[in-house]
Protein backbone atom coordinates (compact mmCIF):
# COMPACT_ATOMS: atom_id res chain seq x y z
CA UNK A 1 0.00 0.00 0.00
CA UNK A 2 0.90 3.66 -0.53
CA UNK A 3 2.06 5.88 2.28
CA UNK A 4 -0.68 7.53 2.69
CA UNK A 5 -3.66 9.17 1.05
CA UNK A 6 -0.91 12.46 0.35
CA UNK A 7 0.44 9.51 -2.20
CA UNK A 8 -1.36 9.38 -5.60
CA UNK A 9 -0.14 6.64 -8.03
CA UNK A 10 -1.68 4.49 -9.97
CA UNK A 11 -2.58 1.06 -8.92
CA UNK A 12 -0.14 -1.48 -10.73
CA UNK A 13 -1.99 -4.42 -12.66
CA UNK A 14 -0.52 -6.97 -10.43
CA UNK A 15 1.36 -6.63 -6.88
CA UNK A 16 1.56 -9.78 -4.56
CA UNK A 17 0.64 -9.49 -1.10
CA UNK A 18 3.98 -9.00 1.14
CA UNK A 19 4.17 -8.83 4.71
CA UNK A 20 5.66 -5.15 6.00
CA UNK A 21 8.77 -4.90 7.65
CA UNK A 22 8.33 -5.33 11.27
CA UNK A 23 11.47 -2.57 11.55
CA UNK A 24 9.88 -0.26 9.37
CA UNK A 25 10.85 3.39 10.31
CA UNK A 26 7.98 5.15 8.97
CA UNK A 27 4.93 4.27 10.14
CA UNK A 28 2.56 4.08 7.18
CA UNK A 29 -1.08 6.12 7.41
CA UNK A 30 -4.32 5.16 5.99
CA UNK A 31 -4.96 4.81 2.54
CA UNK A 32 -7.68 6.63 -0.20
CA UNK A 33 -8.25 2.94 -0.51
CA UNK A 34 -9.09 2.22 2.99
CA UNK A 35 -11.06 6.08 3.40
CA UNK A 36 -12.84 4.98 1.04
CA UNK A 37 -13.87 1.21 2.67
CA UNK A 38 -14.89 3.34 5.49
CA UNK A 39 -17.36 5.17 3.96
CA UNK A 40 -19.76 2.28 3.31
CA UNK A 41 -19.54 1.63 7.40
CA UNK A 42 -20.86 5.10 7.46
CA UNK A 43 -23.82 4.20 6.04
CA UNK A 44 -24.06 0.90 8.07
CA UNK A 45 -23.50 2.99 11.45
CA UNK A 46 -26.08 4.96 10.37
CA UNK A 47 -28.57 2.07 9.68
CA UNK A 48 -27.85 0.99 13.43
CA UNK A 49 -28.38 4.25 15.11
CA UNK A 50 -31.64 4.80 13.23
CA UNK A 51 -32.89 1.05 14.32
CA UNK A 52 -32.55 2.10 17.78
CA UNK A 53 -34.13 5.39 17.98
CA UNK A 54 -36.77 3.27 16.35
CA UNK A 55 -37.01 0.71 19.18
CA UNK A 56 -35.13 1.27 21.97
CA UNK A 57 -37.07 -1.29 24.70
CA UNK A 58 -34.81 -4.57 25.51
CA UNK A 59 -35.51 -5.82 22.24
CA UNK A 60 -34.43 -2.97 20.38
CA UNK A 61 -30.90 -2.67 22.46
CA UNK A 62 -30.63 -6.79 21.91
CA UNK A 63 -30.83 -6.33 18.04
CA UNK A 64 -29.34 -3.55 17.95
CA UNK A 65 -25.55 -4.88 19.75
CA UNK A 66 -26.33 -8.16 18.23
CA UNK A 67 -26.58 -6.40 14.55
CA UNK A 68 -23.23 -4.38 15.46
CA UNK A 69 -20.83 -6.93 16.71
CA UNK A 70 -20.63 -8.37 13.21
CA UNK A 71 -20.84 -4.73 11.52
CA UNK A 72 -17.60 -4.16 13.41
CA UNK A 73 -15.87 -7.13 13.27
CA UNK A 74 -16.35 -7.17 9.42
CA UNK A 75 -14.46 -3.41 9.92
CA UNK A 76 -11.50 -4.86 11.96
CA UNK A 77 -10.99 -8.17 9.44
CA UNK A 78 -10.40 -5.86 6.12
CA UNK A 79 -8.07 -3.63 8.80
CA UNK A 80 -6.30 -6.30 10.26
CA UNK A 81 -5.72 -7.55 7.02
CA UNK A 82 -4.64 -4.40 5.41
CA UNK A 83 -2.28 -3.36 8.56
CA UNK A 84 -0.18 -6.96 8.00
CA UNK A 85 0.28 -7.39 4.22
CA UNK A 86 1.33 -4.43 1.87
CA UNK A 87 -0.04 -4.22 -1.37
CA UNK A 88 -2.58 -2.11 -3.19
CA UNK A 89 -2.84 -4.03 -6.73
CA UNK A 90 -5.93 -4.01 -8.98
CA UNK A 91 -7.13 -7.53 -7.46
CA UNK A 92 -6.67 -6.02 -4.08
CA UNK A 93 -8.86 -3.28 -4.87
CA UNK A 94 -11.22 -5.50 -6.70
CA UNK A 95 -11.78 -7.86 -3.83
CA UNK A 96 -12.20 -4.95 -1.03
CA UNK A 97 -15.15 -3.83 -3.29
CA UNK A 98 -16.57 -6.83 -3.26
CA UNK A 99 -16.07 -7.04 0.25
CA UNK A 100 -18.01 -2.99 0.44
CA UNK A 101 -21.04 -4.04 -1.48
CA UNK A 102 -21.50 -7.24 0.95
CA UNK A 103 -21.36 -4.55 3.78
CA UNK A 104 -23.52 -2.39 1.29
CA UNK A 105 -26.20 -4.73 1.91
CA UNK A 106 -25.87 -5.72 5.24
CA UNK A 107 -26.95 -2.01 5.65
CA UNK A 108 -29.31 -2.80 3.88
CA UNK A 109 -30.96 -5.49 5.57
CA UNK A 110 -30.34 -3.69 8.93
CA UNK A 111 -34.07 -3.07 10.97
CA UNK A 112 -35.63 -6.02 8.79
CA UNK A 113 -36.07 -8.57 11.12
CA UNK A 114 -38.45 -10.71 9.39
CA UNK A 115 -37.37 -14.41 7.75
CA UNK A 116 -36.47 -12.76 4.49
CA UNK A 117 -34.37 -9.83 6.15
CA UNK A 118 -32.42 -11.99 8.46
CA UNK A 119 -31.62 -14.32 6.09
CA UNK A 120 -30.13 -11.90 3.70
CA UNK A 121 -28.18 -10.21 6.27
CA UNK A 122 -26.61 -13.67 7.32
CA UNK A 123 -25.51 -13.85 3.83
CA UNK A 124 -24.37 -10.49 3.58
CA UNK A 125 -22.11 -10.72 6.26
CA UNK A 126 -20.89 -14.38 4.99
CA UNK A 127 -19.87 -12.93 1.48
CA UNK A 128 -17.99 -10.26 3.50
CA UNK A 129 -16.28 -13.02 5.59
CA UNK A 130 -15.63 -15.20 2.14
CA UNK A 131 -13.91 -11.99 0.04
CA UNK A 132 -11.63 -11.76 3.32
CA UNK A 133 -10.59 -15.57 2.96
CA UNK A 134 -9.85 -15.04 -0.23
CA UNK A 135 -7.62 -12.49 0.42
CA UNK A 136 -5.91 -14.37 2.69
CA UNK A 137 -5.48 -17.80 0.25
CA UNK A 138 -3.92 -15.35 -1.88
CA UNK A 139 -1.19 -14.05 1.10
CA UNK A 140 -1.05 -17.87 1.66
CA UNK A 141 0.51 -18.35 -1.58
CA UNK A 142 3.20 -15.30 -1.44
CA UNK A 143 4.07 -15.02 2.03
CA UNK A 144 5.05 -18.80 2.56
CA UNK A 145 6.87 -17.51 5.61
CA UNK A 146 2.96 -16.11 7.32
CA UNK A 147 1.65 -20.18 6.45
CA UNK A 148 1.25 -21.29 9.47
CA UNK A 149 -0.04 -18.19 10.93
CA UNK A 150 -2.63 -17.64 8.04
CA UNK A 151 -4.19 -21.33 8.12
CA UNK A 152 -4.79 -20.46 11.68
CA UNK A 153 -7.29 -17.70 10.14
CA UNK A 154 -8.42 -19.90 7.30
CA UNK A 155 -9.34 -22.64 9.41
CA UNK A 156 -11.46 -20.50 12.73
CA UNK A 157 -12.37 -17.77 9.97
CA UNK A 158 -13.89 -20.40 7.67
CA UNK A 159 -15.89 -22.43 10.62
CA UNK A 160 -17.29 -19.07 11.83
CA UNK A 161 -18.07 -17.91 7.55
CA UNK A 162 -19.81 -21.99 7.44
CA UNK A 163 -22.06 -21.14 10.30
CA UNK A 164 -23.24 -17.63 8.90
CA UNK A 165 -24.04 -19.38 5.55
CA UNK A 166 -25.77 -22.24 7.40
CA UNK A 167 -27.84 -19.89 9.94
CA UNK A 168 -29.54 -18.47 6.85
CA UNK A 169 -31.58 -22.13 6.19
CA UNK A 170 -32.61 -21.87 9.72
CA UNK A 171 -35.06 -19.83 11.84
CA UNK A 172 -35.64 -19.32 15.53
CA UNK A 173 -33.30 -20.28 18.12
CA UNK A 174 -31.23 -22.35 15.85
CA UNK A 175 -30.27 -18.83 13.75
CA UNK A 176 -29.14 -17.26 16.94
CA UNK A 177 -27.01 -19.73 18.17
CA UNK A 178 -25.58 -20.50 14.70
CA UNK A 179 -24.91 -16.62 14.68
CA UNK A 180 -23.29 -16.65 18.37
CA UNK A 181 -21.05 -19.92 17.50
CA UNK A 182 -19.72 -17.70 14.13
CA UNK A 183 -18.96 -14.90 16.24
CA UNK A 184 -17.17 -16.88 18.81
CA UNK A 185 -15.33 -18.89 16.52
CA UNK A 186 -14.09 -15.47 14.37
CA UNK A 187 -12.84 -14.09 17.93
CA UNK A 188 -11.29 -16.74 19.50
CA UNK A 189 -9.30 -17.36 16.77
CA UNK A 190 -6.72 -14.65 16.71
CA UNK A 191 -6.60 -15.56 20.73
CA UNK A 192 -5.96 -19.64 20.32
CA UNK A 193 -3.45 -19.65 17.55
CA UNK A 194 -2.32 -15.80 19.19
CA UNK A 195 1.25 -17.59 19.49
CA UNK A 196 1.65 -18.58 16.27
CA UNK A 197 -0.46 -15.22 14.54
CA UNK A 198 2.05 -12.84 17.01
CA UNK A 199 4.79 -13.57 14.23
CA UNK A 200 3.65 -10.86 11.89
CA UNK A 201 4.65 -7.87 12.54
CA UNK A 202 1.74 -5.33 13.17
CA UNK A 203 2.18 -1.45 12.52
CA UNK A 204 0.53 0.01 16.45
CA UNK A 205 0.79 3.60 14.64
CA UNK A 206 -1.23 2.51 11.33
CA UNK A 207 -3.95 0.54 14.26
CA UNK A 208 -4.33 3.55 16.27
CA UNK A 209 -4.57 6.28 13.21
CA UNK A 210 -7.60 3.42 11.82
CA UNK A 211 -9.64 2.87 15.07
CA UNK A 212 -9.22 6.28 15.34
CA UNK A 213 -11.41 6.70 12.19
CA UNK A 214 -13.77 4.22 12.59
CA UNK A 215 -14.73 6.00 16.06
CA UNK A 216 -15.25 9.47 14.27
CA UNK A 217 -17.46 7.48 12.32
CA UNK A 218 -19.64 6.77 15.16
CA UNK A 219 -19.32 10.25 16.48
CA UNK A 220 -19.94 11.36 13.53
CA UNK A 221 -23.50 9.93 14.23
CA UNK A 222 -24.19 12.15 17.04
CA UNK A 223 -23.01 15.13 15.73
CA UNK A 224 -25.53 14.55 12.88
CA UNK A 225 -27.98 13.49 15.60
CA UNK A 226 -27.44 17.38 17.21
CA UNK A 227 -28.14 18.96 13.68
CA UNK A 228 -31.58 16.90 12.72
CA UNK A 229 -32.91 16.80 15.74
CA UNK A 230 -32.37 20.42 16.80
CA UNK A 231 -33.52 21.42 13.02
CA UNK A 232 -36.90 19.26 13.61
CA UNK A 233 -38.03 21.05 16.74
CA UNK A 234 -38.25 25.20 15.70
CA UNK A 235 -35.69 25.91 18.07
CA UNK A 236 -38.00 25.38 21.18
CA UNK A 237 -35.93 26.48 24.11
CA UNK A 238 -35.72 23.41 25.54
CA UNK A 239 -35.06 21.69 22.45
CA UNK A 240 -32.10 23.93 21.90
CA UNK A 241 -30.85 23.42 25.45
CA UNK A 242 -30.50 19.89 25.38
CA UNK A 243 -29.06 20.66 21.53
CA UNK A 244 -26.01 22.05 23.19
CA UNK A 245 -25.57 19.63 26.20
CA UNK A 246 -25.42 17.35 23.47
CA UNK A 247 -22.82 18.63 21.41
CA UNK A 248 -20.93 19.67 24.44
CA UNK A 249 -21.13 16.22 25.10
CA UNK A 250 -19.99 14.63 22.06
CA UNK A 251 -17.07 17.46 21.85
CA UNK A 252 -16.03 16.20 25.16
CA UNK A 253 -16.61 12.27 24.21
CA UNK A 254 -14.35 13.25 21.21
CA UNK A 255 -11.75 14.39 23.12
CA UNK A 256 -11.66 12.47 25.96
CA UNK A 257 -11.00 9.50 23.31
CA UNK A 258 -8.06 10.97 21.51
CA UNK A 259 -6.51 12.60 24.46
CA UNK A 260 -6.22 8.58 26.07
CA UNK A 261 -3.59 7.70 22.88
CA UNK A 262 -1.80 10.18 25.24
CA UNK A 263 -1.80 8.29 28.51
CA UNK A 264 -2.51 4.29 27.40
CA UNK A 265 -0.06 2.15 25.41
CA UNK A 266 -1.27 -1.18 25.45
CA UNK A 267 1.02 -4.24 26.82
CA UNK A 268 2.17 -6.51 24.72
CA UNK A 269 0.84 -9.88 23.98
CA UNK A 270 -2.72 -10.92 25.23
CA UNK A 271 -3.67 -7.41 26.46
CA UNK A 272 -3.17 -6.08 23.21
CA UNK A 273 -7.11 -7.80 22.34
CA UNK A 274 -8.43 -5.88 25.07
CA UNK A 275 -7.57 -2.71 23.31
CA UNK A 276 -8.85 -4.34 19.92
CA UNK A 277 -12.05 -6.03 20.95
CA UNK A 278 -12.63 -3.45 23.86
CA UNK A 279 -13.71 -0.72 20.71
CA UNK A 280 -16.42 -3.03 19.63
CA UNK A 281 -18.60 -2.22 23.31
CA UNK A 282 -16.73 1.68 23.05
CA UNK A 283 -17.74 1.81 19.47
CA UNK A 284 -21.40 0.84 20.45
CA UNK A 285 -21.40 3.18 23.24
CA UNK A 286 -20.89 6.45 20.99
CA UNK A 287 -23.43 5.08 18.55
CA UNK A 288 -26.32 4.47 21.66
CA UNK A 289 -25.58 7.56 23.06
CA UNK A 290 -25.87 9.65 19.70
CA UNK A 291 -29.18 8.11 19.50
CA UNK A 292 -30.01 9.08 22.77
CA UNK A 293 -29.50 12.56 22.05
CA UNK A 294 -31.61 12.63 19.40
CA UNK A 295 -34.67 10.85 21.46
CA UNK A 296 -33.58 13.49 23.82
CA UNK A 297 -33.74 16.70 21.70
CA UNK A 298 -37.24 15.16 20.37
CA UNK A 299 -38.90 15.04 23.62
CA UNK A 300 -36.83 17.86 25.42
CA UNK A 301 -40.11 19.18 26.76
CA UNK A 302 -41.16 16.03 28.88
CA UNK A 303 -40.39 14.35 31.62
CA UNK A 304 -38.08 11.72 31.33
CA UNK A 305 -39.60 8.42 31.79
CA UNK A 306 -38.64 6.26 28.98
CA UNK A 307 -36.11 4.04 30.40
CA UNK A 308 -34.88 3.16 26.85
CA UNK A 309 -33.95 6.95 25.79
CA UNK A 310 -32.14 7.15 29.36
CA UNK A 311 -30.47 3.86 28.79
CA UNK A 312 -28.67 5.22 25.42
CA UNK A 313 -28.32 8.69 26.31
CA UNK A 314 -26.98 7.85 29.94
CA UNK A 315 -25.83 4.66 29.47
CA UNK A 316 -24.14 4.84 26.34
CA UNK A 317 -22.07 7.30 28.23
CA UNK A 318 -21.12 4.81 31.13
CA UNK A 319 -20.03 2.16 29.23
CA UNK A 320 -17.63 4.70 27.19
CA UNK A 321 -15.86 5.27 30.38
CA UNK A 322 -16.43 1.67 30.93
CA UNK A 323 -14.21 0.75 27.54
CA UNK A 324 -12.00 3.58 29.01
CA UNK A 325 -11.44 1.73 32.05
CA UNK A 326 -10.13 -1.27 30.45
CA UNK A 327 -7.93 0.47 28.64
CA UNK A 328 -6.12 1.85 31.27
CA UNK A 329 -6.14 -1.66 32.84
CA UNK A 330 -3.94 -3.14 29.72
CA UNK A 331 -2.03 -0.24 29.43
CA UNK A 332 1.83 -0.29 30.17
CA UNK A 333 1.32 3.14 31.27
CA UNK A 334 -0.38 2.53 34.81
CA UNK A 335 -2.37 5.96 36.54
CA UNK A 336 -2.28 6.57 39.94
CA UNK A 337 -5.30 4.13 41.63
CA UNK A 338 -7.28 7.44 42.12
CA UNK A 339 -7.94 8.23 38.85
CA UNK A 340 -9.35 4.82 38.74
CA UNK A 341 -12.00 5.60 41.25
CA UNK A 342 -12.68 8.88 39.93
CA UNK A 343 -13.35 7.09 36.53
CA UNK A 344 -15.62 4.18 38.29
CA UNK A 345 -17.54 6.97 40.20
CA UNK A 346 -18.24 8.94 36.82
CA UNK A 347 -19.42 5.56 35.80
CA UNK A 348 -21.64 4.93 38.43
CA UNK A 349 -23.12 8.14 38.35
CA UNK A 350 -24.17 7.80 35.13
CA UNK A 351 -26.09 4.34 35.68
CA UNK A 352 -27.76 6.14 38.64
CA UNK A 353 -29.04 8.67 36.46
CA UNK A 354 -29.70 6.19 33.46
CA UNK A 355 -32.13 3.86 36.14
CA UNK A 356 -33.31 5.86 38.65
CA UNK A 357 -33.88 9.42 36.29
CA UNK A 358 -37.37 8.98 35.44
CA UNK A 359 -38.25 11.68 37.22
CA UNK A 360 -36.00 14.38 36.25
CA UNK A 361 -37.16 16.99 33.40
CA UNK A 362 -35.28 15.87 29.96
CA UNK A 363 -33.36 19.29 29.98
CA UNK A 364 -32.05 18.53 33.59
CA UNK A 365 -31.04 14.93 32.19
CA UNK A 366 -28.94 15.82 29.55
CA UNK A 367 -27.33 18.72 31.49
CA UNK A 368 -26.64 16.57 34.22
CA UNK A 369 -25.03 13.65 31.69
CA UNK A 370 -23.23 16.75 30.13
CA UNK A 371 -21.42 17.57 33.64
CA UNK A 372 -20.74 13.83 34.15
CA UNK A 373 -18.77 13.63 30.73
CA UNK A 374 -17.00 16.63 31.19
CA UNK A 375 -16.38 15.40 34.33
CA UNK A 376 -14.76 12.58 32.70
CA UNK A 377 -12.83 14.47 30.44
CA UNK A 378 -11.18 16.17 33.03
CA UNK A 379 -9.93 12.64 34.65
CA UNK A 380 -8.71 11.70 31.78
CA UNK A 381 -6.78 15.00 31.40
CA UNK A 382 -5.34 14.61 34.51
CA UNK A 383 -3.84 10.91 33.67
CA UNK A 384 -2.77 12.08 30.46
CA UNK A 385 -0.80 14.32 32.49
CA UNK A 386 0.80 12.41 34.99
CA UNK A 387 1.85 10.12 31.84
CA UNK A 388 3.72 12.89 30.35
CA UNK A 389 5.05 13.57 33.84
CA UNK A 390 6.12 10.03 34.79
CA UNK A 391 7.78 9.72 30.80
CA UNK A 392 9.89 12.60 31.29
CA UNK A 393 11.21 11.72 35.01
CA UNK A 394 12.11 8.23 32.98
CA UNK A 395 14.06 10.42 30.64
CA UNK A 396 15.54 12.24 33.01
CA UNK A 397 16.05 9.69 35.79
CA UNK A 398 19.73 8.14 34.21
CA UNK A 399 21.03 11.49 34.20
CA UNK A 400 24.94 11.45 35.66
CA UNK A 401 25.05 12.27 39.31
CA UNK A 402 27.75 15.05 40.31
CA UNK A 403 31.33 13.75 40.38
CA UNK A 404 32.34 12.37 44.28
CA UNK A 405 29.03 11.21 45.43
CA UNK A 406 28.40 7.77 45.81
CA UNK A 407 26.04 5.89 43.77
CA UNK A 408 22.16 5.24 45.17
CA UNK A 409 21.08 1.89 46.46
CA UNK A 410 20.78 -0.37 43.60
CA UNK A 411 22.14 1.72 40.92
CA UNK A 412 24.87 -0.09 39.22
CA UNK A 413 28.19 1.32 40.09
């Protein structure tokens, strides 16, 4: 793959898949190509957030997660992918098309829950899983030295792909669990064979810069959630006032997320999937609570006592700082315990007001949600830094002590 989308050139007719340099000094940045996979995920995103708004009792949240899981896991396969093996030929591009018109109609099958519409989305999502495995036959073949490593994917990838296509024959029960058993099979795969899979290199930079994206995606979501909803209600007072909370909020979601790249760097080995898989609950998160402050602008004159719109708007935000938490849990960079707290109490705070905020006016809801992410930005300020703190006393800890003094316990002399 190019450099980066600064980069135009021409595809070449044929490049083989090769595995990047594990030493490479620049670290590469996304790809037009890979913007442009994106995009269709916009419109998936979009699909999901729209479902909820539209039901948002325990069904609604249960279809709703159980329709995203596979939305984003078909995102991190193509990613994964891409961030391993380096090429950008014409049947590289011609199979990650393929693979954005199976997405295309997962969207579209998204909120159609009938026979018909689940079986199409099943398929959808197995033709996404299929183009992927092809993709990786061909890195099979021209990468001998990734063999083992890829039939690891081939094998768990292809069980999970065999139970999509199969869960589309069935109906009831036996759908759902063939749907759970694909799911589990795609993500414990990369975790069983994670000894053998850990031998290709993986570019942290390129990961970070493309989860990045795919969460502006999903805030992306609530920002347009702000603009309808506030442009749908004649700029009521109310209306407006929980309009602002809510892009106060999302401004501080926003930056509260990239200002963590700042203060976490994952361990490696096995807590490196708690960063990966931990975006799929964040990622679901920003997309609840964008809902939730659209059912919140629409009904910013009531009470509110719809436990589902309190659940997204509320909730959403707790199980951001939730994700957050985790983080910070793998991270090599530890923060002081009481940030920790601080964190679980913003957490807490914001299930109280998500169960037991029936009561309160809408307006005083969102404000109060408002305060408790801002609150949360502010924590995460603060361990961003004391990471930039503790970094520079490791810099500046070796320094030479002054000539004649002797050396500190355990230094070496």
């Amino acid at each position: 793959m190019s450099d980066g989308p600064a980069e135009i050139a021409a595809a070449p007719l044929r490049h083989p898949p090769r595995l990047r340099p594990a030493d490479a000094e620049a670290h590469r940045h996304a790809t037009w190509m890979e913007l442009f996979f994106d995009l269709v995920f916009v419109a998936a995103v979009a699909r999901l957030a729209t479902m909820l708004i539209e039901r948002h009792d325990a069904i609604g949240f249960a279809r709703f997660i159980g329709l995203f899981v596979p939305v984003a896991w078909a995102w991190m396969g193509y990613t994964y992918y891409a961030n391993r093996f380096d090429t950008d030929d014409v049947p590289y591009r011609a199979m990650v098309s393929a693979g954005m018109a199976a997405v295309a109609a997962m969207a579209v099958a998204i909120g159609d829950f009938t026979d018909e519409g689940l079986m199409r989305f099943a398929l959808a999502y197995a033709a996404v899983r299929v183009v992927l495995l092809l993709m990786y036959l061909r890195a099979r073949r021209h990468v001998p030295e990734m063999r083992s490593a890829i039939d690891f994917y081939l094998v768990g990838f292809g069980l999970g792909a065999l139970c999509w296509i199969a869960s589309a024959f069935v109906t009831g029960p036996a759908r759902e669990l063939l749907w759970f058993a694909g799911l589990a099979l795609e993500f414990g795969t990369p975790i069983v064979g994670w000894r053998v899979i850990a031998t290709a290199p993986i570019d942290r930079h390129h990961l970070e810069e493309r989860f990045g994206l795919f969460t502006i995606i999903v805030l992306g979501e609530a920002v347009i959630a702000v603009v309808i909803g506030t442009d749908v209600s004649d700029w009521e007072a109310q209306s407006v006032l929980v309009g602002v909370a809510g892009f106060a909020a999302v401004v501080a979601l926003w930056w509260t997320y990239f200002d963590l790249n700042g203060a976490v760097r994952p361990k490696r080995g096995w807590w490196a999937f708690v960063f990966a898989y931990g975006h799929v609950p964040l990622w679901i998160a920003l997309t609840a609570f964008g809902a939730g402050v659209k059912l919140a602008i629409k009904h910013a004159e009531e009470i509110a006592h719809d436990p589902g719109s309190r659940w997204a708007l509320a909730g959403g935000a707790a199980l951001f700082f939730v994700a957050l938490t985790f983080f910070h849990l793998a991270s090599s960079r530890r923060e002081p315990p009481l940030m920790s707290v601080l964190r679980v109490g913003v957490v807490a705070a914001l299930v109280g007001l998500a169960a037991g905020g029936g009561h309160l006016p809408q307006t005083t809801l969102s404000v109060l949600v408002t305060v408790g992410i801002l609150v949360g930005l502010m924590i995460e300020a603060l361990s961003v830094r004391d990471a930039e703190r503790g970094a520079l006393m490791r810099m500046v800890q070796p320094a030479a002590r002054p000539a004649g003094l002797p050396p500190r316990r355990g230094e070496a002399v």
